[in-house]
Every structure is written in structure tokens, then in C-alpha cells.
C-alpha atoms as a PDB file:
ATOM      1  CA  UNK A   1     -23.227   4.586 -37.667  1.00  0.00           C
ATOM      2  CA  UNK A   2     -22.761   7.688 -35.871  1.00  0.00           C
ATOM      3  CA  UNK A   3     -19.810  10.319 -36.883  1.00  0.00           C
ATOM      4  CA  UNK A   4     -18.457  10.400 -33.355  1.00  0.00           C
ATOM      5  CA  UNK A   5     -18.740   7.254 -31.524  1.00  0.00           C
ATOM      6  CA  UNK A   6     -18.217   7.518 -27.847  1.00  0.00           C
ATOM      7  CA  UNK A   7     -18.300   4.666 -26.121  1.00  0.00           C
ATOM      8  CA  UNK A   8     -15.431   2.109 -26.226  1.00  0.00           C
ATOM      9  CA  UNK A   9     -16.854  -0.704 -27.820  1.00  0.00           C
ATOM     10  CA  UNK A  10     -17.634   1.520 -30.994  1.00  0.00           C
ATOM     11  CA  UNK A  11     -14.324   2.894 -30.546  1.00  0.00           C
ATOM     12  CA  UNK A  12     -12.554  -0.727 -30.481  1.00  0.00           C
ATOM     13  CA  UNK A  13     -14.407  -1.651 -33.573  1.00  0.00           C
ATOM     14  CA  UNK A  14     -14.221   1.927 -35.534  1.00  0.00           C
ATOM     15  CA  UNK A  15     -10.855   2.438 -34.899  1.00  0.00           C
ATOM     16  CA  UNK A  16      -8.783  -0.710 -34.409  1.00  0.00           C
ATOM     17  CA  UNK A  17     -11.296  -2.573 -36.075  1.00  0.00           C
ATOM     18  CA  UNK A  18     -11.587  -5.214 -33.350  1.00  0.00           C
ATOM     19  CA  UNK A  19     -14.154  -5.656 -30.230  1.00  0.00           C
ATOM     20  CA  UNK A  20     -13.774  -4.495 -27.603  1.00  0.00           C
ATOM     21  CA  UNK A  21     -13.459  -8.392 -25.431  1.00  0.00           C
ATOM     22  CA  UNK A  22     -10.561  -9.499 -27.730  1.00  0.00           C
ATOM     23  CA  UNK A  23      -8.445  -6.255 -26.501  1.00  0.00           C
ATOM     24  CA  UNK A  24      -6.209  -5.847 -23.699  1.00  0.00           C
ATOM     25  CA  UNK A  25      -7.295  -4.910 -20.429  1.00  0.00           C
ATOM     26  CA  UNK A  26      -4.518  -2.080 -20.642  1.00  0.00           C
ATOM     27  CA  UNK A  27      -6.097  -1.088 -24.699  1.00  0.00           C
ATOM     28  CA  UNK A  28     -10.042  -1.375 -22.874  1.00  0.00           C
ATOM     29  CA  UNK A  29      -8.991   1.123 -20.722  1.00  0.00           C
ATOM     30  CA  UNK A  30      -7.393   3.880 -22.845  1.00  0.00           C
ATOM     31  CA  UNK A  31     -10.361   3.412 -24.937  1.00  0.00           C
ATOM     32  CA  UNK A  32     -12.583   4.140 -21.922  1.00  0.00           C
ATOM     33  CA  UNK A  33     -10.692   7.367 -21.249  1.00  0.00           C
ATOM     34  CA  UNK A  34     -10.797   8.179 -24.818  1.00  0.00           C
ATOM     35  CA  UNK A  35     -14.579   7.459 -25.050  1.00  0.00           C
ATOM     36  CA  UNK A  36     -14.784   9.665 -21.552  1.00  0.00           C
ATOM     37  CA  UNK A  37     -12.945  12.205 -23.035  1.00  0.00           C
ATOM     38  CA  UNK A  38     -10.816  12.405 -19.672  1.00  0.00           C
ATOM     39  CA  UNK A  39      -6.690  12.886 -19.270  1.00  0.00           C
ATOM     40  CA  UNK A  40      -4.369  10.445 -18.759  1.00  0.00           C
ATOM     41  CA  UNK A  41      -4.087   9.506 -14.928  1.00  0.00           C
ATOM     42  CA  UNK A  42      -1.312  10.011 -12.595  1.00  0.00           C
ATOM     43  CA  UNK A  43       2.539   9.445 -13.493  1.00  0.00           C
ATOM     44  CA  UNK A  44       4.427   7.166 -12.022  1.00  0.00           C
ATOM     45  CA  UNK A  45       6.364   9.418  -8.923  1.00  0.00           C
ATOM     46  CA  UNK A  46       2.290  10.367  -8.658  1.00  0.00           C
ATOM     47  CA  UNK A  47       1.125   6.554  -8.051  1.00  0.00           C
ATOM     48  CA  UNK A  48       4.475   5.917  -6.008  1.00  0.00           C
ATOM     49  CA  UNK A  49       4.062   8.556  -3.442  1.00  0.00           C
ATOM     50  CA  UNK A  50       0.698   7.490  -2.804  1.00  0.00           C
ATOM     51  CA  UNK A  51       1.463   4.241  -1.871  1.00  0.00           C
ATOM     52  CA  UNK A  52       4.502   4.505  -0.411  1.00  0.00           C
ATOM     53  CA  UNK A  53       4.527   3.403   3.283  1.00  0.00           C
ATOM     54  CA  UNK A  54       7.059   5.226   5.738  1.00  0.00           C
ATOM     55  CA  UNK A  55       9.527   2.068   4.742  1.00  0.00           C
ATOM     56  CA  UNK A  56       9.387   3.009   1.787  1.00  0.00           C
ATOM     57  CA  UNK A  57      10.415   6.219   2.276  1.00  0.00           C
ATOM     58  CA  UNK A  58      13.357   5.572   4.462  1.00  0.00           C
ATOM     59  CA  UNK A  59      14.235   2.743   1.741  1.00  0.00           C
ATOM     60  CA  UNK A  60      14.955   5.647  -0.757  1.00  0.00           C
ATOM     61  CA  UNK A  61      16.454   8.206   1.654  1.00  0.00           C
ATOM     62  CA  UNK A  62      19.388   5.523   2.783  1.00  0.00           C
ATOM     63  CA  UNK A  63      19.859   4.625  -0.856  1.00  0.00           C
ATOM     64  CA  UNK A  64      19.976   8.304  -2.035  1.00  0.00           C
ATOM     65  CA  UNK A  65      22.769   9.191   0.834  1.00  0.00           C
ATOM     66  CA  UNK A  66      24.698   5.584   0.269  1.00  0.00           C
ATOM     67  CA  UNK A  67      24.551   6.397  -3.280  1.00  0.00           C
ATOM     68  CA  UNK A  68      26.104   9.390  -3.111  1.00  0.00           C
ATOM     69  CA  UNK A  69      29.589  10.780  -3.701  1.00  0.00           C
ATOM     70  CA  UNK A  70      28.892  12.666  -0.102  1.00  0.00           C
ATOM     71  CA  UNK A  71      28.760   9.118   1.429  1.00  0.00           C
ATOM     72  CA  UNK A  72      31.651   7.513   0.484  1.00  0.00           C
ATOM     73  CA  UNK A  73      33.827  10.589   1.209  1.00  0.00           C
ATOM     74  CA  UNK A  74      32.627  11.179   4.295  1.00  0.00           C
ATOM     75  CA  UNK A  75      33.072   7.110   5.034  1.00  0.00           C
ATOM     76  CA  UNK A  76      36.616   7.413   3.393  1.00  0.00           C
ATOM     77  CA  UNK A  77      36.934   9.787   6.332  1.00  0.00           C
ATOM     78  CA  UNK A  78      35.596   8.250   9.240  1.00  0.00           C
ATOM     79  CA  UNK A  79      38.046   4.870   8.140  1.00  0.00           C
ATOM     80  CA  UNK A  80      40.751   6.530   7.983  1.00  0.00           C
ATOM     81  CA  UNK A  81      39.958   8.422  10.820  1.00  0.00           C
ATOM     82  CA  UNK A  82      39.973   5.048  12.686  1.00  0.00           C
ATOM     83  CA  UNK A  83      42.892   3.414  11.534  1.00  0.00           C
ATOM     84  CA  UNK A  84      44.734   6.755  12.596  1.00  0.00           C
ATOM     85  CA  UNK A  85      43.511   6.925  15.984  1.00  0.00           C
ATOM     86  CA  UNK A  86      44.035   2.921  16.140  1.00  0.00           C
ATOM     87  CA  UNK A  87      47.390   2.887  14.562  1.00  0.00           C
ATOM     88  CA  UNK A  88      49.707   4.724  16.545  1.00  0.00           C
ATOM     89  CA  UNK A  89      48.291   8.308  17.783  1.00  0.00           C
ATOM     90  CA  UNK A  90      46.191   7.314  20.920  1.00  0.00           C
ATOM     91  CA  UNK A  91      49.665   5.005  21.830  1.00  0.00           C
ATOM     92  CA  UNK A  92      52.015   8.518  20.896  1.00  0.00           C
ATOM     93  CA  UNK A  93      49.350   9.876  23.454  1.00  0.00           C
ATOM     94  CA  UNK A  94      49.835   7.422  26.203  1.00  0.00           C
ATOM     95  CA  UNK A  95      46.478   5.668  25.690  1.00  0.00           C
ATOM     96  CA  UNK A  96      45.952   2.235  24.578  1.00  0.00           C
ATOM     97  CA  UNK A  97      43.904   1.927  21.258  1.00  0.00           C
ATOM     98  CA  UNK A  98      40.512   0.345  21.376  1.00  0.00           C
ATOM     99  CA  UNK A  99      40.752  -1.448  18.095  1.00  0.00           C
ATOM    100  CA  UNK A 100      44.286  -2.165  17.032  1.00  0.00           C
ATOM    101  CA  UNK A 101      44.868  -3.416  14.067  1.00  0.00           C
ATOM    102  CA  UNK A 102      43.701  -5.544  12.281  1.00  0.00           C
ATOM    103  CA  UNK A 103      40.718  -3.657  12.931  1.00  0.00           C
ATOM    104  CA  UNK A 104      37.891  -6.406  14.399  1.00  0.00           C
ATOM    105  CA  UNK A 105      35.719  -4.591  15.253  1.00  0.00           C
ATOM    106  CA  UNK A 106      35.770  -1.564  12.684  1.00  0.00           C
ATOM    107  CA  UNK A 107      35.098  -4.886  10.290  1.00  0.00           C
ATOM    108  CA  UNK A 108      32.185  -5.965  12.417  1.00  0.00           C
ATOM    109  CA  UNK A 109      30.914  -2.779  11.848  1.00  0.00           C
ATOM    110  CA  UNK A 110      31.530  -2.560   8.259  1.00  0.00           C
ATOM    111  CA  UNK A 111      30.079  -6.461   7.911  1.00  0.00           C
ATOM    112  CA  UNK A 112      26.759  -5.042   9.553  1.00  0.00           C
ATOM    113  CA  UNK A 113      26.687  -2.049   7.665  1.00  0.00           C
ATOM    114  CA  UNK A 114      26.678  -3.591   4.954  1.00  0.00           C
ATOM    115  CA  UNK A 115      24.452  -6.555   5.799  1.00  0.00           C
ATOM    116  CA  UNK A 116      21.581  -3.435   7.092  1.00  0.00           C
ATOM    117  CA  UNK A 117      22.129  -1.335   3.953  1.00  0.00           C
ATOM    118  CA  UNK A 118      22.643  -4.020   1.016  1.00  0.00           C
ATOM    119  CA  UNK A 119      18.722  -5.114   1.417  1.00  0.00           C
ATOM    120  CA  UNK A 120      17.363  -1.658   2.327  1.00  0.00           C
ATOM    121  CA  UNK A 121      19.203  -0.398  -1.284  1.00  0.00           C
ATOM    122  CA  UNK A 122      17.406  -3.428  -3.014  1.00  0.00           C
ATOM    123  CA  UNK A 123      13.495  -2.294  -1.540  1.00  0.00           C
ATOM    124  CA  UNK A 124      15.000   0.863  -2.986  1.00  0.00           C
ATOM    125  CA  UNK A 125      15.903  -0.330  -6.497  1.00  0.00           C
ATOM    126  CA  UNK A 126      12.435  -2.323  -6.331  1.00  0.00           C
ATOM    127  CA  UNK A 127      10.449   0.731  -6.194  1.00  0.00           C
ATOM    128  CA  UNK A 128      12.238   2.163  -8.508  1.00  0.00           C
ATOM    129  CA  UNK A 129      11.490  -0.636 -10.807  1.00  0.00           C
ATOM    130  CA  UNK A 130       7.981  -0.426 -10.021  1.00  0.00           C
ATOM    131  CA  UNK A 131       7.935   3.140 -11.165  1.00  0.00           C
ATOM    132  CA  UNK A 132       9.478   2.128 -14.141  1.00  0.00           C
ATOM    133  CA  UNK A 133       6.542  -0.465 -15.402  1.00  0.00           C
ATOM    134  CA  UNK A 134       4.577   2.189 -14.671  1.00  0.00           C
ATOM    135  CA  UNK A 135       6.191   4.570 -16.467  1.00  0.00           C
ATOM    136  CA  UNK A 136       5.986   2.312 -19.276  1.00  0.00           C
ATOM    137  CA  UNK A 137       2.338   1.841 -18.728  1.00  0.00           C
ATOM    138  CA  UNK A 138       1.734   5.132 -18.858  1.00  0.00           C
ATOM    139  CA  UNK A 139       3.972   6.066 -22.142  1.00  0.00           C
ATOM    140  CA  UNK A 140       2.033   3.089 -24.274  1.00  0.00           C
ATOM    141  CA  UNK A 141      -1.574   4.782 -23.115  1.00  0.00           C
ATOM    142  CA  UNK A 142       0.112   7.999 -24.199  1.00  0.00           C
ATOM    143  CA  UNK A 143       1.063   6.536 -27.379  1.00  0.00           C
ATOM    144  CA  UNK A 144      -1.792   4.501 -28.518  1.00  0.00           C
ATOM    145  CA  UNK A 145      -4.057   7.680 -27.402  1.00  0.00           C
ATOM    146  CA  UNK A 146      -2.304   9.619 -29.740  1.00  0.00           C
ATOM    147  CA  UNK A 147      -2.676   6.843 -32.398  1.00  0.00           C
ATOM    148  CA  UNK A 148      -6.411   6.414 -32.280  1.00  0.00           C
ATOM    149  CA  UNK A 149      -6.497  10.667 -32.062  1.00  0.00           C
ATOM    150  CA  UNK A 150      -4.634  10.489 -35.258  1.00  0.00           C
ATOM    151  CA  UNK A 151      -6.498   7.654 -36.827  1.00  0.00           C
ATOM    152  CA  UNK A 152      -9.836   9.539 -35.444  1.00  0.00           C
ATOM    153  CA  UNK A 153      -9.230  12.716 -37.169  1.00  0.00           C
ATOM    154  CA  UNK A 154      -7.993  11.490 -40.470  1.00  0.00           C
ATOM    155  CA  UNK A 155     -11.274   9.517 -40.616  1.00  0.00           C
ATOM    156  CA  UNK A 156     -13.037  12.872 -40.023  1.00  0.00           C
ATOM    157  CA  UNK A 157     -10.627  14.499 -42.772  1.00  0.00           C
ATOM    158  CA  UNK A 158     -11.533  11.855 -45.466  1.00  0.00           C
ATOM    159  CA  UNK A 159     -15.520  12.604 -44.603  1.00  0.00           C
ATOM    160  CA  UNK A 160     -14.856  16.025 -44.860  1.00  0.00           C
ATOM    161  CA  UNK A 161     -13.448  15.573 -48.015  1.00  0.00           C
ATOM    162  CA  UNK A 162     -16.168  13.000 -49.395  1.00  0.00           C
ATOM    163  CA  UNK A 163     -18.424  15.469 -48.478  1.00  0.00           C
ATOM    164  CA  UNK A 164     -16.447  18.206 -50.209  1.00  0.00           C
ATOM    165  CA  UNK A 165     -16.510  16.167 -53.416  1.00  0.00           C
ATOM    166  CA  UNK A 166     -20.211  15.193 -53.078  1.00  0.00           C
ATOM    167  CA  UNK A 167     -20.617  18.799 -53.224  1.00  0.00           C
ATOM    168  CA  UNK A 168     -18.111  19.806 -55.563  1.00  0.00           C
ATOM    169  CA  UNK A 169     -19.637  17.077 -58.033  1.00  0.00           C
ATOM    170  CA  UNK A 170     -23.794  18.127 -56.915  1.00  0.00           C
ATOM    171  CA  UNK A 171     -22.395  21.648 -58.348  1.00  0.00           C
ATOM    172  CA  UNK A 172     -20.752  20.913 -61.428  1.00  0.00           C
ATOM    173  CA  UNK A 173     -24.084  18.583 -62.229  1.00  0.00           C
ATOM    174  CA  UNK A 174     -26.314  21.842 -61.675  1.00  0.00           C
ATOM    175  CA  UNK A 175     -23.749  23.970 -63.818  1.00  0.00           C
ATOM    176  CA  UNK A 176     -23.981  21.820 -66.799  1.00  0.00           C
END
């Protein structure tokens, strides 16, 4: 056996003690970058920005604004705004308001507002989910990386010290 195996199937079996078939498809392929030597690939905003379609993108800019503290003071303003004019100051100015109350058509509004925004806030909250499994994806390859690192180089320690102890012992036999 060779002191630095580098390809994944000697890896599977050196350091998790199992082949390489019996493994994950996720554990095969940290094992292949480990064998390759190369980083870890791209996070998960990475891999989400390079799929995301222009849908996508609009999908996250509504729910960032309708999310926001900006939003629903600004739409605190524009209701009450409304009921103003609607209540009383277009009749103190002689004109006849558009929407008296009870308001039917500021709640038509509202009621398609909120049928537009509720699903485009749920492709949001997808995504986001989406970066989250990935995310996770991407913190176990980090972690079980850094296990077989660890598990690598105190394998290479304990040789090292065999070897120091072969030699320690080959000198105390030539002392004597």
C-alpha cells in the first residue's frame, strides 16, 4: 500500500474503511475532490445566481421590498391617504369621492395585491430554501473534508512515529 493514496477508491477504503460503491453519491464526491486535491465548489448564493432566471430575480426583489419595514409604511400611507381623500376632504372640496366608503374598490385592489404578491413571495421563499439544502450540502463536504484531513494526517503522525521508534529501537540495539 502506498503512503499517500490518491484516488478515491483507496481513499474510501483507507480512510473510512469502506468501498467506494457502498458510499454516498454526496461522500464519492468529496472523496474525488479530496483525491484531486481541488477546493470545495461554489456556495450556495454562487450556484443560485447562476441559475437564476430573470423570474427569479424579480421573485426576490418584490419579496425584499414587501418584506420590508419601508413597505408597509409607505402602504400605511398610501391607505390612509385614501380613506382621507375618500372620507370627507374631496366632498369639503366640492368634489364627489371616487371610492366612498366602504372602500370597494381600494379592497379590490388590496384583494389583487395580495393575490399577485402572496405566490411571487412563495417562488421567493422557495429559492431561498433551495439555497439552504445547498448550503447544507456544502457545510457536510466541508465537514467530512476536514474529517478525512484529520484522520489522514494522524495516520501520517502514527507512521512517523513507528518510524521514529523503529529507529529509536535500531539505535539502542547498535549501542548495546
Amino acid at each position: 500500500m502506498r503512503k499517500n493514496p490518491r484516488t478515491p477508491e483507496e481513499l474510501a477504503e483507507e480512510l473510512l474503511g469502506r468501498k467506494l460503491e457502498e458510499l454516498d453519491p454526496e461522500d464519492r464526491r468529496v472523496l474525488a475532490r479530496l483525491a484531486a486535491g481541488t477546493l470545495v465548489g461554489p456556495d450556495a448564493d454562487e450556484l443560485a445566481a447562476m441559475h437564476a432566471t430573470r423570474g427569479d430575480h424579480i421573485a426576490d426583489r418584490v419579496a425584499a421590498i414587501g418584506g420590508s419595514w419601508g413597505f408597509i409604511i409607505g402602504f400605511a400611507v398610501v391607505l390612509f391617504s385614501w380613506m382621507l381623500l375618500n372620507s370627507g376632504l374631496l366632498q369639503a372640496l366640492g368634489f364627489k369621492a371616487f371610492d366612498a366608503y366602504p372602500y370597494i374598490f381600494l379592497n379590490l385592489m388590496l384583494s389583487m395585491l395580495a393575490a399577485i404578491q402572496a405566490p411571487v413571495i412563495m417562488m421567493s421563499q422557495n429559492r431561498q430554501s433551495d439555497k439552504d439544502r445547498i448550503t447544507a450540502r456544502h457545510d457536510y463536504e466541508v465537514n467530512l473534508r476536514t474529517q478525512l484531513e484529520i484522520i489522514r494526517l494522524h495516520r501520517r503522525f502514527d507512521h512517523l512515529m513507528e518510524y521514529l521508534d523503529t529507529r529509536r529501537s535500531v539505535q539502542d540495539g547498535e549501542e548495546s
